[in-house]
Protein backbone atom coordinates (compact mmCIF):
# COMPACT_ATOMS: atom_id res chain seq x y z
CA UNK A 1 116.30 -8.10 -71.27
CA UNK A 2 114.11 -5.54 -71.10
CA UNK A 3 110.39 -6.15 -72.66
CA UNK A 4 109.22 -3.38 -75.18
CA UNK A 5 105.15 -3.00 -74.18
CA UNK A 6 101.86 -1.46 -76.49
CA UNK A 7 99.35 -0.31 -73.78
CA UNK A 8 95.52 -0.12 -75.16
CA UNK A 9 93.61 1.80 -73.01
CA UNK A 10 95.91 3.20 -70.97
CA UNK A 11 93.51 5.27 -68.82
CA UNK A 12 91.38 2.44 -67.67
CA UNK A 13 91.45 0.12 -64.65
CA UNK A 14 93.71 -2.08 -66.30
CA UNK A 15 96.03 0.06 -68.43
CA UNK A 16 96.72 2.45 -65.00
CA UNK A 17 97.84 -0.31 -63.33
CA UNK A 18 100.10 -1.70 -65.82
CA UNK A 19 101.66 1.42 -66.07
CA UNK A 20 102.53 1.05 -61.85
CA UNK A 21 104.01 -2.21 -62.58
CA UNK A 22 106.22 -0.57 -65.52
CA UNK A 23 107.38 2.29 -62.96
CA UNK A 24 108.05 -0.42 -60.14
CA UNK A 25 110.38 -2.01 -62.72
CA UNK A 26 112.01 -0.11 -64.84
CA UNK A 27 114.56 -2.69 -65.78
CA UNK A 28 112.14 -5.10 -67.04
CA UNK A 29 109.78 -3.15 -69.27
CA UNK A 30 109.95 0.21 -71.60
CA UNK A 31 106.43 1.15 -73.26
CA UNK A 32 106.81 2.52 -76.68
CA UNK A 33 103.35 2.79 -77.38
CA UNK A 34 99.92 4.15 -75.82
CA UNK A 35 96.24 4.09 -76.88
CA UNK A 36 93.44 5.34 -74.81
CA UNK A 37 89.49 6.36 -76.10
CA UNK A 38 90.86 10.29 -75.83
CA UNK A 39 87.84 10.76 -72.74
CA UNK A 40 90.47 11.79 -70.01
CA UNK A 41 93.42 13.15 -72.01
CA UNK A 42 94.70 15.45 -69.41
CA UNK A 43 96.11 11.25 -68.04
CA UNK A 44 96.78 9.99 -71.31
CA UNK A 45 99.36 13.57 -71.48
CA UNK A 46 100.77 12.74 -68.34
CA UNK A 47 101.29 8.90 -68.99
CA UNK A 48 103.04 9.58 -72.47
CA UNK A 49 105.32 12.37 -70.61
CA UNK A 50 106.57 9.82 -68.07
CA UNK A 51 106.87 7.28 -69.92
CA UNK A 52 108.49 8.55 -73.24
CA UNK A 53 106.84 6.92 -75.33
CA UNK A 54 107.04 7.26 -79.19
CA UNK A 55 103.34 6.58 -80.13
CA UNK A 56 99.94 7.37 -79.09
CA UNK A 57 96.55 6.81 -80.49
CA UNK A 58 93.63 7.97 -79.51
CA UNK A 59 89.85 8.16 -80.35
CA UNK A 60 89.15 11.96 -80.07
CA UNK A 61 90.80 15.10 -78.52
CA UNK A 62 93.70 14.15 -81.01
CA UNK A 63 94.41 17.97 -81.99
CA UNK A 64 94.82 18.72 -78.30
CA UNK A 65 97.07 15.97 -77.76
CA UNK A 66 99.45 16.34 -80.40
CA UNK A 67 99.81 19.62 -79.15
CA UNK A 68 100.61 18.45 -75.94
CA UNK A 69 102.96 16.04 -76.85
CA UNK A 70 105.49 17.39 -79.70
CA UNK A 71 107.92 14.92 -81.19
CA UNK A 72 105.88 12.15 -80.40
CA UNK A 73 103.67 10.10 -83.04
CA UNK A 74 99.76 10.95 -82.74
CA UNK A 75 97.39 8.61 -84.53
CA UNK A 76 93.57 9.54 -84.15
CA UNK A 77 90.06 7.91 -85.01
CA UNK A 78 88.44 5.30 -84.03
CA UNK A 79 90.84 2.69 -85.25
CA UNK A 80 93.92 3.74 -84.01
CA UNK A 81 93.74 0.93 -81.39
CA UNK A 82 94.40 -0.77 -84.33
CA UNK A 83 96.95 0.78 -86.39
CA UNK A 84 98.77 1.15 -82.74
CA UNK A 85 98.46 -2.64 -81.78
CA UNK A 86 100.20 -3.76 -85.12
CA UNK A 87 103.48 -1.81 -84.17
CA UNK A 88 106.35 -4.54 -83.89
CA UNK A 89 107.02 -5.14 -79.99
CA UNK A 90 107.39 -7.87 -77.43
CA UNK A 91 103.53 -7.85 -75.93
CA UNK A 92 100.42 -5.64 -76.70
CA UNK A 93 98.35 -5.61 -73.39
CA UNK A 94 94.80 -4.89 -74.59
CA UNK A 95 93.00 -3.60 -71.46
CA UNK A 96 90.29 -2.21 -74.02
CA UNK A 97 86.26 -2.92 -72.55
CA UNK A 98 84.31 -3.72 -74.91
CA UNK A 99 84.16 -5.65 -78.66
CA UNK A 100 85.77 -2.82 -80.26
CA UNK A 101 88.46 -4.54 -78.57
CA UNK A 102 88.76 -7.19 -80.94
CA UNK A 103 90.00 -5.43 -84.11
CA UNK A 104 93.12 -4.24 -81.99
CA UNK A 105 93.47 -8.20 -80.97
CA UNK A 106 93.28 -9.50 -84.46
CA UNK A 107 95.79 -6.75 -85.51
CA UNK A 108 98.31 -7.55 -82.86
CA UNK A 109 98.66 -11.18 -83.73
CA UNK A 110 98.85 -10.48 -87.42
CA UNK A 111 101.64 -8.58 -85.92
CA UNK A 112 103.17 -11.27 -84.55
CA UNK A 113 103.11 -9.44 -81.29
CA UNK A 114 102.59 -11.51 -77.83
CA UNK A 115 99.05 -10.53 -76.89
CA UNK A 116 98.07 -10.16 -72.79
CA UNK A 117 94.48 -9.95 -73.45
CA UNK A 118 92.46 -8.56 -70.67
CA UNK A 119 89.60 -7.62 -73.40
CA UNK A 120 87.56 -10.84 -72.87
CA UNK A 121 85.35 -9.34 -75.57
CA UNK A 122 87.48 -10.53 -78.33
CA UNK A 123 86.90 -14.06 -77.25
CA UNK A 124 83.34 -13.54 -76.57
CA UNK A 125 82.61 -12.03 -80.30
CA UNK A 126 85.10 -13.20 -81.80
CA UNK A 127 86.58 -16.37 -80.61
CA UNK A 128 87.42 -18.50 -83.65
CA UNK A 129 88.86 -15.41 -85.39
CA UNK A 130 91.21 -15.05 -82.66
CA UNK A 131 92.25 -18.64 -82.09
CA UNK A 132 92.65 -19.23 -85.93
CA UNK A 133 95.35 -16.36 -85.71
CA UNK A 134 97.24 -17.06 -82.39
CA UNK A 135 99.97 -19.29 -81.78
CA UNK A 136 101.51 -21.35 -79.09
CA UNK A 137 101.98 -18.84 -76.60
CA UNK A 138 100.73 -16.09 -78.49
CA UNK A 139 97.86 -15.54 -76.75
CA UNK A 140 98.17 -14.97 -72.60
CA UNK A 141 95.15 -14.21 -70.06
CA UNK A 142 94.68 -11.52 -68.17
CA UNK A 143 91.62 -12.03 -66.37
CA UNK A 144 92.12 -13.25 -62.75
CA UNK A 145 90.39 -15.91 -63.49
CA UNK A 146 91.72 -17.19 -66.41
CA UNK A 147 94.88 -16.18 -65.36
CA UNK A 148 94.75 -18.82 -62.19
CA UNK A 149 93.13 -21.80 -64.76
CA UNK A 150 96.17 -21.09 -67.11
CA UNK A 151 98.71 -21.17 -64.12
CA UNK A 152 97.20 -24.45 -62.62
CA UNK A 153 96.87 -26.30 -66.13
CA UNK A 154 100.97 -25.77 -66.42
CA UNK A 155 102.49 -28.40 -66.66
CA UNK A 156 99.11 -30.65 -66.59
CA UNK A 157 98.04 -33.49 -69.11
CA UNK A 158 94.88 -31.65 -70.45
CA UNK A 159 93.17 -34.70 -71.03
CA UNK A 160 93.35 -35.54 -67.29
CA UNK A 161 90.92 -32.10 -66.82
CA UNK A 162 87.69 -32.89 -65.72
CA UNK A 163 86.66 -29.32 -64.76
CA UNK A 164 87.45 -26.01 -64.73
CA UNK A 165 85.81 -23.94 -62.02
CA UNK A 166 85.89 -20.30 -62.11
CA UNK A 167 85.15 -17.94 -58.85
CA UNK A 168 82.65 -15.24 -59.16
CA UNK A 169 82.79 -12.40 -55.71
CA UNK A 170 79.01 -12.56 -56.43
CA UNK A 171 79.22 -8.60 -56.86
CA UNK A 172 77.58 -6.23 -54.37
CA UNK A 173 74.15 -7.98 -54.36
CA UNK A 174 74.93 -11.34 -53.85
CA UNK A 175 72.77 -11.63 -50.22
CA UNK A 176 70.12 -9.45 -51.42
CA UNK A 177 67.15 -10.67 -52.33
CA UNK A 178 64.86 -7.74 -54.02
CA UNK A 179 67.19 -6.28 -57.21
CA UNK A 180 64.44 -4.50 -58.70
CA UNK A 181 65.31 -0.76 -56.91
CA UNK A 182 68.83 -0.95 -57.37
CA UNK A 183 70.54 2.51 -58.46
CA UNK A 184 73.88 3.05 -60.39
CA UNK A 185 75.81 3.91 -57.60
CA UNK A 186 74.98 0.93 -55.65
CA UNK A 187 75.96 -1.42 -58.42
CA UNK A 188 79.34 0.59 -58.74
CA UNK A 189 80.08 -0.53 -55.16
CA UNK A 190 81.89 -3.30 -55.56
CA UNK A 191 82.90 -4.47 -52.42
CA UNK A 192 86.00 -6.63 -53.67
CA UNK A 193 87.29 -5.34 -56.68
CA UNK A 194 88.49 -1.86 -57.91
CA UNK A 195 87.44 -1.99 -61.95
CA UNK A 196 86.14 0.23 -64.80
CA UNK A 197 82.33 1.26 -64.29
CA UNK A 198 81.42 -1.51 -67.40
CA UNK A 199 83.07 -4.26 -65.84
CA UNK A 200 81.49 -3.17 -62.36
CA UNK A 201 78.16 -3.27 -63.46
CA UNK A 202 78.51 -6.34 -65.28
CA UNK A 203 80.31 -8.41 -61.95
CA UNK A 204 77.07 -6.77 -60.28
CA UNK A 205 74.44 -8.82 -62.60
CA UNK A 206 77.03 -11.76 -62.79
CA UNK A 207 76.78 -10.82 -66.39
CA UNK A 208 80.93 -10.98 -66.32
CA UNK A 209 80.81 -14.09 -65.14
CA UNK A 210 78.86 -15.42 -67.96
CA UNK A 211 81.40 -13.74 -70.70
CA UNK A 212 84.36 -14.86 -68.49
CA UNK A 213 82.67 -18.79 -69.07
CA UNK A 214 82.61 -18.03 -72.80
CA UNK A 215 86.21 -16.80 -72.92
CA UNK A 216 87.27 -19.84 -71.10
CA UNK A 217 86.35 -22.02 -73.43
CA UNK A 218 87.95 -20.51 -76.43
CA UNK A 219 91.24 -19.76 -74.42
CA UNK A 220 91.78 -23.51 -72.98
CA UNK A 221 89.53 -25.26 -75.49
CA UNK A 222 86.63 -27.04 -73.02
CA UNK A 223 83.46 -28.15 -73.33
CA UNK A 224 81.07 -25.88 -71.65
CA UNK A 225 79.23 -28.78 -69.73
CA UNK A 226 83.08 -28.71 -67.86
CA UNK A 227 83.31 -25.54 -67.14
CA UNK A 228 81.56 -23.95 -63.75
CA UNK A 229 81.18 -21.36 -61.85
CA UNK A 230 81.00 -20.60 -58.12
CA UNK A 231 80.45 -17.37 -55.61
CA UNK A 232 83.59 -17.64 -53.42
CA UNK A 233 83.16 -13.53 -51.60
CA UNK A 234 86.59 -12.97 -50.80
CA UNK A 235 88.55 -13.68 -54.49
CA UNK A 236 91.13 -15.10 -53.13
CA UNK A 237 90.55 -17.91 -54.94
CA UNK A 238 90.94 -16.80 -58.21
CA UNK A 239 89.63 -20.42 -60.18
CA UNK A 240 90.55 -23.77 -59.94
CA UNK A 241 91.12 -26.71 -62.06
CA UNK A 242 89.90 -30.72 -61.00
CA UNK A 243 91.62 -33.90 -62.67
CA UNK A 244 89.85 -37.00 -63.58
CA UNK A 245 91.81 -38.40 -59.94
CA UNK A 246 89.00 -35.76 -57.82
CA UNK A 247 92.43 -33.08 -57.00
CA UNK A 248 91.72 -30.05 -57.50
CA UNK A 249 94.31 -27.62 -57.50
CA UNK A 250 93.89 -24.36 -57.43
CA UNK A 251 95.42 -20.56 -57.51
CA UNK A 252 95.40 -17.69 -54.65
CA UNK A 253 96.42 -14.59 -54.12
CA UNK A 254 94.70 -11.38 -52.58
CA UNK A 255 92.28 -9.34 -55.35
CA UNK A 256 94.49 -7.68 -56.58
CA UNK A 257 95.04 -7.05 -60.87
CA UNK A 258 98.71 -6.77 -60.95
CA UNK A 259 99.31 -10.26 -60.48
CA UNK A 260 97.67 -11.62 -63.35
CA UNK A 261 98.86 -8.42 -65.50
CA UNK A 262 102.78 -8.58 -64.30
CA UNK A 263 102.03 -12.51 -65.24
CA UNK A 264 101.35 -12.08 -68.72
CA UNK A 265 103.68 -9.43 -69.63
CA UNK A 266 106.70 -11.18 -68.03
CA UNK A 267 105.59 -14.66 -68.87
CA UNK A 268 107.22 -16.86 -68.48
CA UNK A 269 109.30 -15.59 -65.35
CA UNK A 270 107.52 -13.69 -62.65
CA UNK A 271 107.70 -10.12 -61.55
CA UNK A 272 109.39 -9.43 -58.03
CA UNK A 273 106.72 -8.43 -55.66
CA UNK A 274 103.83 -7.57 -57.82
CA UNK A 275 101.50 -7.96 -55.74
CA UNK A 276 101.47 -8.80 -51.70
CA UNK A 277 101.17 -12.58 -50.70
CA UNK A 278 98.38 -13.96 -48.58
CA UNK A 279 99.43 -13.70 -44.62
CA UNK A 280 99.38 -17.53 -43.98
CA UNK A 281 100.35 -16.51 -40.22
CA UNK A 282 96.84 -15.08 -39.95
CA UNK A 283 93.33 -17.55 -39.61
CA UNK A 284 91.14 -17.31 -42.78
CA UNK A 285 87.74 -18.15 -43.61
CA UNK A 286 87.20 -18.65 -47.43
CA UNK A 287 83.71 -19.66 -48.75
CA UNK A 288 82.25 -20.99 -51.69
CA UNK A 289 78.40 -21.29 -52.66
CA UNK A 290 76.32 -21.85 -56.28
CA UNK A 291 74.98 -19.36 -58.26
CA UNK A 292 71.46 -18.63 -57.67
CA UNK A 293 69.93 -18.76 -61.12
CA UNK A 294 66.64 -17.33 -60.72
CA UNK A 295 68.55 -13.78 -59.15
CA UNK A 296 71.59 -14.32 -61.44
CA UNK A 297 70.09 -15.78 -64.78
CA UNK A 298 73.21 -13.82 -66.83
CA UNK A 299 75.62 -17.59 -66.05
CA UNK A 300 73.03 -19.84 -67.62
CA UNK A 301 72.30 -17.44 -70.36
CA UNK A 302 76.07 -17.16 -71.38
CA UNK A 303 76.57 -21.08 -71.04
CA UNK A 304 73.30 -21.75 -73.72
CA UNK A 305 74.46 -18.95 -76.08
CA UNK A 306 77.91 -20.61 -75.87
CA UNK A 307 77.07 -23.39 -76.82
CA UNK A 308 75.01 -22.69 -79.61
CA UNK A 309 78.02 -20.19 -81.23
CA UNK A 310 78.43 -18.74 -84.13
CA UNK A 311 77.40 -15.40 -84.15
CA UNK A 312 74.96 -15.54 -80.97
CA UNK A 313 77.89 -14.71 -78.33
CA UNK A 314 78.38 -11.49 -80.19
CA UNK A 315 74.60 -10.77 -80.18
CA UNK A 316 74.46 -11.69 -76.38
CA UNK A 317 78.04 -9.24 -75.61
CA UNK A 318 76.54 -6.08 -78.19
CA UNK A 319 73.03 -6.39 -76.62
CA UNK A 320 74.27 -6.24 -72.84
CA UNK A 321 76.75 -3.06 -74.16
CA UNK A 322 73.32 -1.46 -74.72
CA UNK A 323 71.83 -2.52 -72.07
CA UNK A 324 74.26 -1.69 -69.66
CA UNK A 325 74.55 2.04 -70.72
CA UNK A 326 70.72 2.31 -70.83
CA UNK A 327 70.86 1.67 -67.16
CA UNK A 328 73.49 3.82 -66.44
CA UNK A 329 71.50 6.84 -68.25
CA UNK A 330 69.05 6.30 -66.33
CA UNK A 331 66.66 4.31 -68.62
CA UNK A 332 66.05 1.07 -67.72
CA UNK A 333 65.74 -0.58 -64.47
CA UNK A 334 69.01 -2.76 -62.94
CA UNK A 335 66.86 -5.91 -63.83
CA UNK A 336 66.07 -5.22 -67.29
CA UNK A 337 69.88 -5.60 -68.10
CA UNK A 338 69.51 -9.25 -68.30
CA UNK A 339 65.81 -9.61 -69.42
CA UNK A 340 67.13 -6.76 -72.44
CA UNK A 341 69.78 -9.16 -73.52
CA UNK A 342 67.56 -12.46 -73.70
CA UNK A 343 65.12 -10.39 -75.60
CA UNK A 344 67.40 -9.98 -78.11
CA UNK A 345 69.27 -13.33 -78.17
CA UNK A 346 65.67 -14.93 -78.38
CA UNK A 347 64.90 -12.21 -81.10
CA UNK A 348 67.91 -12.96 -83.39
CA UNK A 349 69.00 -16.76 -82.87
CA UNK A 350 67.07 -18.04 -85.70
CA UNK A 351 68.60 -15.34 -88.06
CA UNK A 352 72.23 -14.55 -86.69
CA UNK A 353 74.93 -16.51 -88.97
CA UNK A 354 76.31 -19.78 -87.53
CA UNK A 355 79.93 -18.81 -88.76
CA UNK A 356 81.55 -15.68 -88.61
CA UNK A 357 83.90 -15.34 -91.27
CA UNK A 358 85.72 -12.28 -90.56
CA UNK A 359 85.47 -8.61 -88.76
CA UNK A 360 83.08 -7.63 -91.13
CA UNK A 361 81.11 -10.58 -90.35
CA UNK A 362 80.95 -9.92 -86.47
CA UNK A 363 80.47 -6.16 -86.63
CA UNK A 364 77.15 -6.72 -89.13
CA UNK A 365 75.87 -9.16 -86.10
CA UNK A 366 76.38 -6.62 -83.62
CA UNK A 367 74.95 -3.73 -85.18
CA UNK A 368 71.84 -5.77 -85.71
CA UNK A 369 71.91 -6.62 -81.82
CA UNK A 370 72.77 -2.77 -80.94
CA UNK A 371 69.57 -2.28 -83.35
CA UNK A 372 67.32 -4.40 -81.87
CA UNK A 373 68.34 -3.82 -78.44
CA UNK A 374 67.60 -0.13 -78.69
CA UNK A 375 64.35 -1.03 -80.75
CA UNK A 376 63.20 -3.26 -77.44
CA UNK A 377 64.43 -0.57 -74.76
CA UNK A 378 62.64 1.93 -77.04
CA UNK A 379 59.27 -0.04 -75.49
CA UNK A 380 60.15 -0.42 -72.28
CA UNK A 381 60.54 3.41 -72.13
């Protein structure tokens, strides 16, 4: 039976890719729906052409692509992720960056719509608004990460988990010891992964790897004082799981995204060939090493913020948005990324609300992190 698909950001990393998977089986998947931020719509044409689809929403550019594209539905402004993610389908694969991911999230499971969530945002901002919507199922992971934790809990007593350990590549600085001149192009170099320029930068200052620990404890429901993380270069190992009997089981493949993605929009069978298999003919060398803190201070940031909750995780994901783009302009300095963020999280976690009741809830605590982020980098300029 073939599996009707909503694609949110189609353009990015994660929604091109998709996309290949949906071309290399055409028998298993139709996409009736596409959403993209409207920055490369000369792609977002193209995509829509091949893949006659019905609906697509987009940001801006909207005249220009409902031009392009008569006979097809055009929603435009800056929540037609939204209204698009609430169309009735089999799953909504939200490869979105950023919390303005989360609306689109909240809308799909309303929906009643199966939900491969590669926007880790949603968890990070807001977690208990997504878990108090999703049911059994409802929710799947995209991440590689959490993609290999959900794979090796199947089957699994959960209260035989005694850890979950997630794998970090350590990004393109991990053996260098001076960060303080790096440049945006070297922290686009990632020398494992191929991923949007957001999520680059943020696997450079291990800053992913601190949302990714936040998002794993929403999407399996564990304590953060069991949940780890460790620098294993070649992601190959994608995480692993250890029982209360010291096993340890855990999931491989080569890094590559269309494992985890074919995963969760197939789930629960497995697409043919997705991705290629590790060569076990050949000899490997896999290695796996702790996080230096005092380079890499983003993990133990997350983890404290995490565990305080409420509305601090969406203070700590808003203020490292700002942060990140200040670097990218040009503005700040590679290691003020980090030391930006804890400003703010220090600044704001005696006054940020300890429950978030709804959207409007989290998008009031962001704006006053995007506020006082800007205020702060407004002094270091």
């Amino acid at each position: 039976m073939t599996r009707e698909l909503v694609i949110l950001g189609s353009t990015g990393s994660i929604g091109v890719q998709a996309l290949e998977i949906v071309e290399a089986n055409p028998s298993l998947f139709t996409v009736v729906a596409l959403t993209a931020a409207g920055s490369n719509p000369e792609l977002l044409i193209a995509q829509a052409k091949k893949f006659k689809v019905k609906v697509v929403g987009v940001a801006k550019n909207g005249d220009l692509i409902r031009q392009a594209l008569p006979g097809v539905e055009v929603i435009d402004g800056p929540h037609a992720s939204t209204e698009v993610a609430a169309i009735s389908c089999d799953v909504v694969l939200n490869g979105i960056t950023g919390s303005i991911g989360l609306a689109p999230t909240l809308a799909a499971l309303d929906a009643d719509n199966r939900v491969a969530l590669a926007n880790k945002e949603s968890l990070v901002a807001g977690g208990d608004l997504v878990l108090a919507r999703a049911k059994k199922d409802q929710l799947l992971p995209v991440d590689s990460e959490h993609s290999a934790i959900w794979q090796a809990l199947i089957g699994e007593d959960r209260k035989e988990v005694s850890k979950l350990i997630l794998t970090a590549s350590g990004g393109p600085f991990r053996d260098r010891a001076d960060l303080s001149g790096v440049t945006v192009q070297e922290a686009l170099a990632h020398p494992t992964w191929v991923m949007g320029p957001v999520v680059t930068i943020n696997s450079a200052t291990l800053m992913n790897k601190g949302l990714e620990i936040i998002e794993a404890h929403y999407l399996f429901n564990t304590p953060y004082a069991q949940i780890e993380a460790v620098i294993h270069p070649q992601s190959v190992v994608h995480s692993m799981v250890e029982f209360v009997d010291g096993s340890t089981i855990a999931q491989g493949s080569p890094p590559n995204m269309k494992g985890p993605i074919s995963l969760a929009l197939s789930y629960p069978h497995r697409v043919p060939a997705a991705t290629a298999p590790i060569d076990w003919t050949q000899s490997h060398t896999w290695n796996f090493a702790p996080i230096d803190s005092q380079r890499f201070p983003a993990v133990a940031l997350a983890r404290e913020v995490g565990a305080i909750g409420g509305g601090l995780p969406a203070v700590f994901n808003a203020a490292n948005e700002v942060a990140v783009q200040a670097f990218v302009d040009g503005d700040i300095k590679f290691t003020e990324i980090v030391k930006t963020v804890s400003a703010v999280v220090d600044a704001l976690r005696g006054s940020v609300s300890a429950t978030l009741r709804d959207l409007a809830d989290v998008s009031a605590v962001e704006e006053d992190a995007r506020r006082t982020a800007r205020e702060l980098l407004k002094k270091v300029g």
